[in-house]
C-alpha atoms as a PDB file:
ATOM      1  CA  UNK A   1      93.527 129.004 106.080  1.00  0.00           C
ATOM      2  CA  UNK A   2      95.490 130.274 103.159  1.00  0.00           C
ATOM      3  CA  UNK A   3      98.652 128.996 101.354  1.00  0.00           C
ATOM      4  CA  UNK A   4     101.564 130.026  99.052  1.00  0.00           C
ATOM      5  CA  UNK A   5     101.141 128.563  95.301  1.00  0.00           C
ATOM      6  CA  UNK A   6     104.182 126.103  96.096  1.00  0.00           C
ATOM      7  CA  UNK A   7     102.412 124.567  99.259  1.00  0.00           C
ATOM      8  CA  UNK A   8     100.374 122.303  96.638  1.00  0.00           C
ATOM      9  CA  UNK A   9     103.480 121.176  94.657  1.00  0.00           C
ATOM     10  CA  UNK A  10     105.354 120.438  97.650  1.00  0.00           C
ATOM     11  CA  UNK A  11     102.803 118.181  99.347  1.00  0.00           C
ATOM     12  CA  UNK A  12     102.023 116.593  95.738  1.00  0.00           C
ATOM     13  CA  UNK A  13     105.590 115.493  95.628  1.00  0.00           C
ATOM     14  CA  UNK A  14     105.561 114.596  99.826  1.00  0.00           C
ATOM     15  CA  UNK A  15     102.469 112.501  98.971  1.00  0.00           C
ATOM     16  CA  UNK A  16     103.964 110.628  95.604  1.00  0.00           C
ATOM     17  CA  UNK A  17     106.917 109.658  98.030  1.00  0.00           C
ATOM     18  CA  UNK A  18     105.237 108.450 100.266  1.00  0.00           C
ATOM     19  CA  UNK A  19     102.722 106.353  98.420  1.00  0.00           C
ATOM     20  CA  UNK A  20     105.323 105.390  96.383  1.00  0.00           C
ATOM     21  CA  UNK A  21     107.781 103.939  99.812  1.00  0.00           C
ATOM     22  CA  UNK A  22     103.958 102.316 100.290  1.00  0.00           C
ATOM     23  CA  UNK A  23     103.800 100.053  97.437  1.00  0.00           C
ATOM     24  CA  UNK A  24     107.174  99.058  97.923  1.00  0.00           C
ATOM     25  CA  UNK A  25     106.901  98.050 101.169  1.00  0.00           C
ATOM     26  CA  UNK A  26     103.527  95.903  99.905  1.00  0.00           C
ATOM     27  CA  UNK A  27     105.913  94.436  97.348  1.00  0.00           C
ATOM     28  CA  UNK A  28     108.358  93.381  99.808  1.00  0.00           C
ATOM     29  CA  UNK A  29     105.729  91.632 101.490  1.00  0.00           C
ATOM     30  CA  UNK A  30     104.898  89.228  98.593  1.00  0.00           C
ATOM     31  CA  UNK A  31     101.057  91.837  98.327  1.00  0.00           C
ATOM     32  CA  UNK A  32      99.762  93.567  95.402  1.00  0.00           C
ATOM     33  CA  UNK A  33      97.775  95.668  97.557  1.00  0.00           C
ATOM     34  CA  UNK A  34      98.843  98.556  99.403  1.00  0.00           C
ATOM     35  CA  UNK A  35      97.742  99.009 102.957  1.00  0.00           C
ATOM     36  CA  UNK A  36      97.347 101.809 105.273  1.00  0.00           C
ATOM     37  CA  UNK A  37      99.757 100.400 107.645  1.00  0.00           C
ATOM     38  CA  UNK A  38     102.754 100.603 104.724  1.00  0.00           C
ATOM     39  CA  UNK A  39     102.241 104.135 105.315  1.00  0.00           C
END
């Protein structure tokens, strides 16, 4: 399967939001480490 050159930027930035919503959600349970159910 092929993809257009902004496919990679846009999941780069879908990926850093997510990871980022993550670690907060680890934070706001009181845990410094991030889980796969915080995704």
């Amino acid at each position: 399967m092929q993809c257009a050159s902004d496919f990679c930027d846009a999941l780069d930035k879908v990926v850093e939001a997510k990871v980022a919503k993550a670690t907060e959600r680890a934070k706001s349970n009181d845990r410094k480490t991030v889980r796969a159910g915080d995704l």
